[in-house]
N, C-alpha and C. Protein backbone atom coordinates (compact mmCIF):
# COMPACT_ATOMS: atom_id res chain seq x y z
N UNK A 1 79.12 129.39 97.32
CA UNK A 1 80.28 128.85 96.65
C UNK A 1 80.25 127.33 96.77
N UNK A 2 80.38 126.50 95.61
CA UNK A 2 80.41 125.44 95.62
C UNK A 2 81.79 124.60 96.39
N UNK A 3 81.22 123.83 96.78
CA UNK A 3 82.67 122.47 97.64
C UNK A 3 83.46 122.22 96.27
N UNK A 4 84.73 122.21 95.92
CA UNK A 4 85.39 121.56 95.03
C UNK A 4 85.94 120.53 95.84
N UNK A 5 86.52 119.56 94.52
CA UNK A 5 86.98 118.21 94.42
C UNK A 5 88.28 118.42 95.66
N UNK A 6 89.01 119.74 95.59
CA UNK A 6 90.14 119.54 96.81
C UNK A 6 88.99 119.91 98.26
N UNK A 7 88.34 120.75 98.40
CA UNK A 7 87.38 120.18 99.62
C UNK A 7 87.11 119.18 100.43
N UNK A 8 86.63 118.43 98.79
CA UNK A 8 86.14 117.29 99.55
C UNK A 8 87.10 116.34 99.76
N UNK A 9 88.42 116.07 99.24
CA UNK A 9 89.70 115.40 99.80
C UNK A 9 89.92 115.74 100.91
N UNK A 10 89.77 116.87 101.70
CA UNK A 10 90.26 117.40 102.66
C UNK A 10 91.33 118.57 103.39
N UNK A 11 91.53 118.97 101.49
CA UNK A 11 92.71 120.19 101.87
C UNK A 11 93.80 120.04 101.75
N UNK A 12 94.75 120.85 101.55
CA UNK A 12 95.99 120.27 101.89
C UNK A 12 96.60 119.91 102.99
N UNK A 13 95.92 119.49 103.74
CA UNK A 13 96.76 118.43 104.97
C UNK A 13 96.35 116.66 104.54
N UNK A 14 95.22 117.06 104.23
CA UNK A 14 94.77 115.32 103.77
C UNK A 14 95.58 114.66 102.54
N UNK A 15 95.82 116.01 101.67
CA UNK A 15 96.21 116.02 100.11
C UNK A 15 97.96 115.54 100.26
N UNK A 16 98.72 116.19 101.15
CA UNK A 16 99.56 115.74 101.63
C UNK A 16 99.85 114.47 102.33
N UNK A 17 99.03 114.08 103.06
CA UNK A 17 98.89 112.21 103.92
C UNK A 17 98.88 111.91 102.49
N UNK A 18 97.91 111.56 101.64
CA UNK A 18 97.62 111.06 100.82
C UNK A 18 99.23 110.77 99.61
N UNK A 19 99.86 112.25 99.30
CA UNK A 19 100.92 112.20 98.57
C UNK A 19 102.03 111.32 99.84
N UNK A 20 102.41 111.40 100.79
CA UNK A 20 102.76 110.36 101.70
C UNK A 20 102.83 109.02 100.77
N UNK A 21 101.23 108.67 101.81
CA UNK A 21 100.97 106.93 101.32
C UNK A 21 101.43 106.76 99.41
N UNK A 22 100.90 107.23 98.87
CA UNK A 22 101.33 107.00 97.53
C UNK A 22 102.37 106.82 97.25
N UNK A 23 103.54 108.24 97.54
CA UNK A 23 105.11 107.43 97.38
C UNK A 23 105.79 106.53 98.45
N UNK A 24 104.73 106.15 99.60
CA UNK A 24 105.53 104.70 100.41
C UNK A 24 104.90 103.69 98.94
N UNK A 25 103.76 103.29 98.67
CA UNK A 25 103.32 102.78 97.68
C UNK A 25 104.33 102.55 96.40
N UNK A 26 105.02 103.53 95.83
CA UNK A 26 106.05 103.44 94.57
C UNK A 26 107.25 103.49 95.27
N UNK A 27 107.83 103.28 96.44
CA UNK A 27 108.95 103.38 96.63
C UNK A 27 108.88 101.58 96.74
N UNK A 28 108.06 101.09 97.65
CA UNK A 28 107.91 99.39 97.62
C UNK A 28 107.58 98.54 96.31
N UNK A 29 107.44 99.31 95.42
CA UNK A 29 106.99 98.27 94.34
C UNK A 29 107.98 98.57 93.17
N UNK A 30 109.15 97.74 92.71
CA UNK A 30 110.37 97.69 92.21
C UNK A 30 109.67 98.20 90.91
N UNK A 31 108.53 98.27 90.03
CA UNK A 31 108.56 98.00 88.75
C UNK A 31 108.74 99.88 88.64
N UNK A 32 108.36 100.45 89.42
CA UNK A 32 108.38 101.48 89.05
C UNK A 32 109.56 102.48 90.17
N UNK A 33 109.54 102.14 91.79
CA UNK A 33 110.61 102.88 92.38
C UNK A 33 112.15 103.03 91.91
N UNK A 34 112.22 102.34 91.05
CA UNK A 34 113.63 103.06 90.13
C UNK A 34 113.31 104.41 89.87
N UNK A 35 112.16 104.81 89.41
CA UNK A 35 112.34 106.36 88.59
C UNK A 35 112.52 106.96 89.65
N UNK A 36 112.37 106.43 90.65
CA UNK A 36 113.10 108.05 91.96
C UNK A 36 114.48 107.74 92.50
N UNK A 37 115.11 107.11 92.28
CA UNK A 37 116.28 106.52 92.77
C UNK A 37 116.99 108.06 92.92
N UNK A 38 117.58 108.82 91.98
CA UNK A 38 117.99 110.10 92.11
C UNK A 38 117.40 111.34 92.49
N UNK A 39 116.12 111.41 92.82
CA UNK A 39 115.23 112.08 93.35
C UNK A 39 115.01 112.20 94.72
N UNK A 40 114.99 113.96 95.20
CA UNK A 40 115.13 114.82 96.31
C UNK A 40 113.36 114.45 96.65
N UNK A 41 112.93 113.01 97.39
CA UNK A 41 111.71 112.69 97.87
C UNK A 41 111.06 113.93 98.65
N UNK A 42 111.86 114.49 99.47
CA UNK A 42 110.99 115.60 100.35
C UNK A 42 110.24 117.02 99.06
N UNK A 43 111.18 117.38 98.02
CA UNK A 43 110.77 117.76 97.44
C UNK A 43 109.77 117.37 96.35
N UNK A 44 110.19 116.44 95.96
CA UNK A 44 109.25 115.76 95.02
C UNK A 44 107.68 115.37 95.93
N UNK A 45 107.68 114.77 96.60
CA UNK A 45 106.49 114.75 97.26
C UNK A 45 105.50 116.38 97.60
N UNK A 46 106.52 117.28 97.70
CA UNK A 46 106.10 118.43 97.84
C UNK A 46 105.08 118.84 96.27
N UNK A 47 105.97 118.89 95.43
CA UNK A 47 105.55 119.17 94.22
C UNK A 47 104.28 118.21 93.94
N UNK A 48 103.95 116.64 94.24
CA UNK A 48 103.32 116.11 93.84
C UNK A 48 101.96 116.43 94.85
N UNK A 49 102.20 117.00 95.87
CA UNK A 49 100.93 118.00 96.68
C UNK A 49 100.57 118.99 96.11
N UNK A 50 101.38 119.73 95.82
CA UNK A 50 100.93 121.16 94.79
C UNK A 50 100.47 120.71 93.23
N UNK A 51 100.52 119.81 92.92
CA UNK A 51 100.07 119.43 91.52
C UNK A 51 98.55 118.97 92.04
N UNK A 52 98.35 117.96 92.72
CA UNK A 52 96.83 117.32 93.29
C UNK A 52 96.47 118.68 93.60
N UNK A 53 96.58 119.43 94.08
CA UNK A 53 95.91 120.48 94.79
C UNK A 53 95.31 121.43 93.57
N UNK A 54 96.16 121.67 92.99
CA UNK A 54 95.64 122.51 92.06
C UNK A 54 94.90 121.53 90.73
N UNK A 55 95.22 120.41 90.49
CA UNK A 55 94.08 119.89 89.38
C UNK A 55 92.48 119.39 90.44
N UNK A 56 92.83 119.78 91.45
CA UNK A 56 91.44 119.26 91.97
C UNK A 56 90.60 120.63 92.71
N UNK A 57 91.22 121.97 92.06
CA UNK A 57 90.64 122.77 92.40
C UNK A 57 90.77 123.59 94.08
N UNK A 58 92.39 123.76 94.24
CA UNK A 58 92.18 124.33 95.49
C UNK A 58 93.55 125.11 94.94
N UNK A 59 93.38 126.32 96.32
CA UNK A 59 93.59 127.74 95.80
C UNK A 59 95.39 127.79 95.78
N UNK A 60 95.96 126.59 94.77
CA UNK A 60 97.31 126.64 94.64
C UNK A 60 97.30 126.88 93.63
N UNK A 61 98.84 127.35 92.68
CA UNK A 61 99.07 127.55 91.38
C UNK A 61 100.19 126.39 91.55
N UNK A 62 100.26 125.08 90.37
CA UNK A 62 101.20 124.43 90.32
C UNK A 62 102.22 124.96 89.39
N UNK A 63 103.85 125.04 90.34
CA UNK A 63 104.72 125.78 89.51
C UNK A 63 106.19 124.72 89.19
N UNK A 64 105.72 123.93 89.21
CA UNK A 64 106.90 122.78 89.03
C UNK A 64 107.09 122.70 87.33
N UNK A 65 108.04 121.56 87.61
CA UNK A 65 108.15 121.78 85.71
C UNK A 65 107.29 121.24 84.82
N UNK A 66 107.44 121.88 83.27
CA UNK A 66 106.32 121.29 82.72
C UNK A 66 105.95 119.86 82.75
N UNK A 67 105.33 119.20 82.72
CA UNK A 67 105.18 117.93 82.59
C UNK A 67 105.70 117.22 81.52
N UNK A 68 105.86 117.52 80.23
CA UNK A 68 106.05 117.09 79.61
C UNK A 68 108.49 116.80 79.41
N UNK A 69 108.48 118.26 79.68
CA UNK A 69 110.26 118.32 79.99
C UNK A 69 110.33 117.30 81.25
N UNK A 70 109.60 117.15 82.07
CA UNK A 70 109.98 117.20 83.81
C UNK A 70 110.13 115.58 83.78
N UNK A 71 109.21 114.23 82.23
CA UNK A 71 109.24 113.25 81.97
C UNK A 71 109.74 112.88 80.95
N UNK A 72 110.01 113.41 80.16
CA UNK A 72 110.91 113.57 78.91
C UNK A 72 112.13 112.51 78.83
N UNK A 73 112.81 112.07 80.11
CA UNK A 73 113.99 111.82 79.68
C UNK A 73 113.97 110.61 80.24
N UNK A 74 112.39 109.62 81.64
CA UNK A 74 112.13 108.84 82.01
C UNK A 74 112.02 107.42 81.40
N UNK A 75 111.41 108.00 80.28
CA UNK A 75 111.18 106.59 79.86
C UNK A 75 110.22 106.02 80.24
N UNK A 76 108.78 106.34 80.44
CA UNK A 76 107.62 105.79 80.87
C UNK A 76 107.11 105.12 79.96
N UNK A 77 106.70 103.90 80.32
CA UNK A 77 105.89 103.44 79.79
C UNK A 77 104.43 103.23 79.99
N UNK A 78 103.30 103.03 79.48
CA UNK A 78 102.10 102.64 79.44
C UNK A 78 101.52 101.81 80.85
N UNK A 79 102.51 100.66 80.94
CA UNK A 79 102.34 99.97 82.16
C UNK A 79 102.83 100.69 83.43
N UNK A 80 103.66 100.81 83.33
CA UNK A 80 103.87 102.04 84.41
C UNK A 80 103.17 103.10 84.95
N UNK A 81 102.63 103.59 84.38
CA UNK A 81 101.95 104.92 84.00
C UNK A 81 100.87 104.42 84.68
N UNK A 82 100.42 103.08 84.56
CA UNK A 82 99.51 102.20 85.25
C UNK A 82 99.22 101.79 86.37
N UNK A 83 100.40 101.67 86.58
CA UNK A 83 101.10 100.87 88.05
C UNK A 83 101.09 102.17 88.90
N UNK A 84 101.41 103.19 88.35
CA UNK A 84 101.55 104.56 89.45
C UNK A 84 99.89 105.25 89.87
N UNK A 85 99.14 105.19 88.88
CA UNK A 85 98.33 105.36 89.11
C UNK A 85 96.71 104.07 90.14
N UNK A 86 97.61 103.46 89.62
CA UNK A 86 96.54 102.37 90.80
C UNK A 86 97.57 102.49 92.22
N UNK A 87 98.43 102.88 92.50
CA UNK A 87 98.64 103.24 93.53
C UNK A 87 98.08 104.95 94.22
N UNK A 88 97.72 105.33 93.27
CA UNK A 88 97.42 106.76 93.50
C UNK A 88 95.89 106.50 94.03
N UNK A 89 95.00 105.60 93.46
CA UNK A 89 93.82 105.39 93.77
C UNK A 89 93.54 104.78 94.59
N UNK A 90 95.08 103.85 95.18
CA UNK A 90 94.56 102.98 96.68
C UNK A 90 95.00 103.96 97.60
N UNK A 91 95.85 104.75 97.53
CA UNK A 91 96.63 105.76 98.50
C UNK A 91 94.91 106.48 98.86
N UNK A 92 94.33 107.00 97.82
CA UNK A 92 93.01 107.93 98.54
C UNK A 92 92.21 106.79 98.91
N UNK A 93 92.23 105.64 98.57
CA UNK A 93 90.96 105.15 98.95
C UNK A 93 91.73 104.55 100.39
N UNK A 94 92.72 104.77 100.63
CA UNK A 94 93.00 104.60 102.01
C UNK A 94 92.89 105.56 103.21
N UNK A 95 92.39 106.63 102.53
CA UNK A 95 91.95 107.81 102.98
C UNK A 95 90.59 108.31 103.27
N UNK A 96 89.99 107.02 102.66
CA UNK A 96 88.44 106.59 102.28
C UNK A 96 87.65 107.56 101.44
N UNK A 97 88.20 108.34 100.97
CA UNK A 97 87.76 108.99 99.33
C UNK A 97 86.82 107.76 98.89
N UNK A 98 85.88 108.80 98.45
CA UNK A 98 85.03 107.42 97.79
C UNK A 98 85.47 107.34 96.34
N UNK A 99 84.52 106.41 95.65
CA UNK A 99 84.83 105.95 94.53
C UNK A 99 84.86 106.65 93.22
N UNK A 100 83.64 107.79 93.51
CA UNK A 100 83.26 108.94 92.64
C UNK A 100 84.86 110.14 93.04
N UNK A 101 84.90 110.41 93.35
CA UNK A 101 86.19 111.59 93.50
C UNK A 101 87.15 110.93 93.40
N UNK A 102 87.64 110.06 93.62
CA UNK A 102 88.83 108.52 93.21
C UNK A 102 89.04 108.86 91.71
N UNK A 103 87.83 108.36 90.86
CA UNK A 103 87.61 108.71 89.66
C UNK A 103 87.94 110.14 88.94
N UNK A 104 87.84 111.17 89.76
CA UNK A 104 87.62 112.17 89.36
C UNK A 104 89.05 112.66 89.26
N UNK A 105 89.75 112.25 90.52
CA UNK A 105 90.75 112.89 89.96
C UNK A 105 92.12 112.18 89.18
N UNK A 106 91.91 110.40 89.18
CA UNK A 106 92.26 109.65 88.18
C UNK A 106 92.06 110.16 86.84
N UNK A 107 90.84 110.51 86.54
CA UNK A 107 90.38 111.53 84.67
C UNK A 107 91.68 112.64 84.73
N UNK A 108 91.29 113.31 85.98
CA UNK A 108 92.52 114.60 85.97
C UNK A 108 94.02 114.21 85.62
N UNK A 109 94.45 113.31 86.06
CA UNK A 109 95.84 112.68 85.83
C UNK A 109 95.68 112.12 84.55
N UNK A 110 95.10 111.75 84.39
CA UNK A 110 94.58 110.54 82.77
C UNK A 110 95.01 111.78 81.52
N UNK A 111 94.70 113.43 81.94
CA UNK A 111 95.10 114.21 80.89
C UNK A 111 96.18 114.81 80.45
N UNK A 112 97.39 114.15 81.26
CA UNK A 112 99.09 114.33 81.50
C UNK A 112 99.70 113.21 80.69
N UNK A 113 98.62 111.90 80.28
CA UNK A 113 99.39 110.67 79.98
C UNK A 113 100.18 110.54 78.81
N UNK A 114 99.71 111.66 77.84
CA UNK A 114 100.57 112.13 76.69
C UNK A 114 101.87 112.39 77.45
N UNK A 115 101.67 113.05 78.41
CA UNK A 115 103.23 114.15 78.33
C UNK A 115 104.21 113.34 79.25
N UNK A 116 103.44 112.53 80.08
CA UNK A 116 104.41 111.63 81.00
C UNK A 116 104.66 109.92 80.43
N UNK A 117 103.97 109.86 79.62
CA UNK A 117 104.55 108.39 78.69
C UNK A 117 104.94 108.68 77.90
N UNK A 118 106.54 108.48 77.08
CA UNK A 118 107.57 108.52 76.71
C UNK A 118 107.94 107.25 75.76
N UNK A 119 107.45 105.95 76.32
CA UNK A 119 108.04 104.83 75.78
C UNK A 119 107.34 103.86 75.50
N UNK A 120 107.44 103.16 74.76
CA UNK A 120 106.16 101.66 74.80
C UNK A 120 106.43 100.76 75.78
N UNK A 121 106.03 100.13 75.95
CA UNK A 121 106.37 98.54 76.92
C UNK A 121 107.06 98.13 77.20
């Protein structure tokens, strides 16, 4: 049986540190920690473990809401969408994920950007 991409992150204990550092990451950087202002963090961080886990191939089913309803009413924009995700890629590479699986699962998120950008600029 081959190693998948959640393997080699480390599982869900690493996958979890990782969802951690990321929302200390968007909670400090104003352009985007507004969108959680009303948001249950213990849960939401939960959900955002079970989403990594399962687009990177480990033995979860993500059951949160669709993506597309669950951003629907945010208001994302492009830059944003930006900003969250280069925090998503320093959060693993603070985890020392290398650069190749960094990538890999940046593509994975990259295929939500329809459903979670909402707004222009």
């Amino acid at each position: 049986m081959s190693e998948t991409l959640y393997d080699r992150l480390g599982g869900e204990d690493v996958i979890a540190d990782v969802v951690d550092e990321f929302y200390d990451r968007i909670m400090a950087d104003e352009q985007v920690a507004h969108y959680f202002d009303d948001v249950d963090m213990q849960k939401q961080r939960a959900h955002q473990a079970q989403f990594i886990s399962s687009v990177t191939g480990g033995p979860v089913e993500y059951s949160g809401e669709d993506m597309e309803a669950a951003h629907a009413d945010l208001g994302i924009g492009p830059d944003d969408f930006e900003a969250i995700a280069t925090h998503l890629d320093e959060a693993l590479a603070s985890f020392d994920v290398d650069e190749s699986d960094r990538q890999t699962v940046l593509e994975e998120i990259e295929r939500y950007r329809d459903a979670i950008v909402t707004a222009p600029n």
